[in-house]
C-alpha atoms as a PDB file:
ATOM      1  CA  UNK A   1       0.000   0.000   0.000  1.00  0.00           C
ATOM      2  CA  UNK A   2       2.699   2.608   0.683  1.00  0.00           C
ATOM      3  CA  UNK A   3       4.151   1.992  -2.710  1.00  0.00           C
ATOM      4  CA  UNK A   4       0.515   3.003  -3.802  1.00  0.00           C
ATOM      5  CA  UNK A   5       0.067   5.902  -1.981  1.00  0.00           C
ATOM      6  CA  UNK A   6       3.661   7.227  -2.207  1.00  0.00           C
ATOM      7  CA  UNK A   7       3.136   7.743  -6.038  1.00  0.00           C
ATOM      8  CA  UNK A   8       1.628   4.868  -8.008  1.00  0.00           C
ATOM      9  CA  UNK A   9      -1.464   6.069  -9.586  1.00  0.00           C
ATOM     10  CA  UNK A  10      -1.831   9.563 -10.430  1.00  0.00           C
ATOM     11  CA  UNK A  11      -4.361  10.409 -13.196  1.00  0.00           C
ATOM     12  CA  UNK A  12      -5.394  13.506 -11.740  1.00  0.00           C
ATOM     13  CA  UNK A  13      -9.346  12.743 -11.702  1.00  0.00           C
ATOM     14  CA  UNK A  14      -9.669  11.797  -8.036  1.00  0.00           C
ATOM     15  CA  UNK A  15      -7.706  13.996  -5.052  1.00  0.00           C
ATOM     16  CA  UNK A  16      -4.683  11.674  -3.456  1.00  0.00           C
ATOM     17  CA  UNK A  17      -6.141  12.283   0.185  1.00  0.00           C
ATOM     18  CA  UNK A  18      -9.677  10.793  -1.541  1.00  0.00           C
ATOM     19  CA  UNK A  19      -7.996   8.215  -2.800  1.00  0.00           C
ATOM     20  CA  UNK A  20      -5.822   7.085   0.035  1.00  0.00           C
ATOM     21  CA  UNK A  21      -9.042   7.307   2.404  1.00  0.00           C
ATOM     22  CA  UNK A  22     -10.798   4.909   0.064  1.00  0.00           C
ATOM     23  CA  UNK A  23      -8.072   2.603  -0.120  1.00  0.00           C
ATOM     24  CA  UNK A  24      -7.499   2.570   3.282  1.00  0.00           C
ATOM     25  CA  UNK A  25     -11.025   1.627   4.040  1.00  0.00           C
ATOM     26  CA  UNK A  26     -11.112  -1.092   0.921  1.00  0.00           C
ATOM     27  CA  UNK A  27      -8.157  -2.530   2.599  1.00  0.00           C
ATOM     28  CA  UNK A  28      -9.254  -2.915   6.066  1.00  0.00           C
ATOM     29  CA  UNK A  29     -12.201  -4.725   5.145  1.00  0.00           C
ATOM     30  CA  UNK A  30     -10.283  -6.663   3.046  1.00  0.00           C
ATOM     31  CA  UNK A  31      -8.503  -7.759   5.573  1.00  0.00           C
ATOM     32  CA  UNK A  32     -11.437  -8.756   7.640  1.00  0.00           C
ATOM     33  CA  UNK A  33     -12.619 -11.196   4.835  1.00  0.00           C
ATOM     34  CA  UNK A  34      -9.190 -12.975   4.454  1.00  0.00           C
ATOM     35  CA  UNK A  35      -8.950 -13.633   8.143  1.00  0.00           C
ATOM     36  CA  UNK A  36     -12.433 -14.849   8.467  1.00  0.00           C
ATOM     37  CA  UNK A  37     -12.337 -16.917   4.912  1.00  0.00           C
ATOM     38  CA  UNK A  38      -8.830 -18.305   6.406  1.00  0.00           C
ATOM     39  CA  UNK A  39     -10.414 -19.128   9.655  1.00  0.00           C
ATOM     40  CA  UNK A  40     -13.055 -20.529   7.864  1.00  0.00           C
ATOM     41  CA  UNK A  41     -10.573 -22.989   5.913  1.00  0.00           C
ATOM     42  CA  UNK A  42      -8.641 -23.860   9.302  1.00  0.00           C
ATOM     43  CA  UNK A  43     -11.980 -24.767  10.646  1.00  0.00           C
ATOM     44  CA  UNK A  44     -12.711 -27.331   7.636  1.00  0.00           C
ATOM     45  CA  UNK A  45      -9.252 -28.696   7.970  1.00  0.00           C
ATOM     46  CA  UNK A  46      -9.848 -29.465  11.724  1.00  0.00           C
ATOM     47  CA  UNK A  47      -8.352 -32.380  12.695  1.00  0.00           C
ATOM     48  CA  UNK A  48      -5.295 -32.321  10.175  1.00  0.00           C
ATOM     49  CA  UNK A  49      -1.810 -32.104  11.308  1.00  0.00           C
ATOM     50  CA  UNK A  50      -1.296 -29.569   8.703  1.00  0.00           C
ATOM     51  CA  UNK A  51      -4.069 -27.315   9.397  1.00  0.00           C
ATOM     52  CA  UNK A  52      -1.644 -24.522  10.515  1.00  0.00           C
ATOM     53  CA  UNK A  53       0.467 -24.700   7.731  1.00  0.00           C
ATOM     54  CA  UNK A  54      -3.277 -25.061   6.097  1.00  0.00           C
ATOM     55  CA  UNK A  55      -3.899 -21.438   7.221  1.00  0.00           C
ATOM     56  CA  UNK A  56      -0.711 -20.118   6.963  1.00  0.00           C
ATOM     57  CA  UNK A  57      -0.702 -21.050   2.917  1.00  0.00           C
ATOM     58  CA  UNK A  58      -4.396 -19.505   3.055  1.00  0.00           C
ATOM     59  CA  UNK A  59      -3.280 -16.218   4.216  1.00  0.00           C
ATOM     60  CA  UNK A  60      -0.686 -16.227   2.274  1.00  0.00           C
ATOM     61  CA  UNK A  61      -1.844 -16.784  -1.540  1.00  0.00           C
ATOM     62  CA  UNK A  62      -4.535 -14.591  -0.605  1.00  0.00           C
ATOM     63  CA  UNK A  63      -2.255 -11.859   0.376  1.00  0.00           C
ATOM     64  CA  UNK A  64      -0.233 -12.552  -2.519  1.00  0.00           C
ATOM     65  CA  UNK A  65      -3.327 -12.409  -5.043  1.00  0.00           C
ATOM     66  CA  UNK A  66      -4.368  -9.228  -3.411  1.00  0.00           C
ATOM     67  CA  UNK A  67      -0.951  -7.161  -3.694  1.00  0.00           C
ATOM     68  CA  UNK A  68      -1.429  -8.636  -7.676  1.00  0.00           C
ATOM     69  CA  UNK A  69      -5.152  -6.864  -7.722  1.00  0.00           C
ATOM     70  CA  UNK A  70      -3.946  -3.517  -6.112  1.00  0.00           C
ATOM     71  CA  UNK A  71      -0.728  -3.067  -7.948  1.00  0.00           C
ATOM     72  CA  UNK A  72      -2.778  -3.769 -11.535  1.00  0.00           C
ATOM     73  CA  UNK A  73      -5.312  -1.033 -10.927  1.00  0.00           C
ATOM     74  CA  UNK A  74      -3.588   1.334  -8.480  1.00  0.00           C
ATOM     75  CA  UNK A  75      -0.195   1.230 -10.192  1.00  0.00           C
ATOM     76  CA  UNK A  76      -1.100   0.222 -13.465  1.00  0.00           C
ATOM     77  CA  UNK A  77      -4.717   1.817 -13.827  1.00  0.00           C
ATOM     78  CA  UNK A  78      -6.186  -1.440 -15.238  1.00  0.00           C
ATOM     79  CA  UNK A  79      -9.091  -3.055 -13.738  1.00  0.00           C
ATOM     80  CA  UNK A  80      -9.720  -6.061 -15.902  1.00  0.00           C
ATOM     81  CA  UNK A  81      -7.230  -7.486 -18.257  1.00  0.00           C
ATOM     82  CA  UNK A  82      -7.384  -6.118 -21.719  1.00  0.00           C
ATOM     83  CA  UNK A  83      -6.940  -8.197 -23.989  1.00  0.00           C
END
């Protein structure tokens, strides 16, 4: 996010403070969902002996997939993928 904010995606339409505050607040409950949908997968794998490591890889790729997402439209201005 700091690379974001510190620069990335300028286009001059929407204020940086606007911007930051929105990304913030997209992040946050982000963050809320990947928890819960990781808790939610640590819960199924109850039982396991890898169900930490289970979680751990959850949080992870989604993490991962989510730096992806913000980096393509915040840094690169592309929502979907043009073909």
């Amino acid at each position: 996010m700091h690379k974001i904010e510190s620069g990335g995606f300028d286009d001059g339409l929407v204020p940086r403070e606007e911007l930051s505050k929105s990304l913030r607040q997209s992040q946050r409950a982000w963050l809320k969902f990947r928890d819960a949908n990781c808790e939610a997968y640590y819960t199924l794998m109850s039982g396991g002996l890898s169900r930490n490591e289970d979680r751990e890889v959850c949080l992870g790729e989604m993490t991962s997939e989510r730096t992806r997402f913000l980096e393509k439209i915040y840094l690169q201005g592309k929502l979907f993928d043009e073909e």
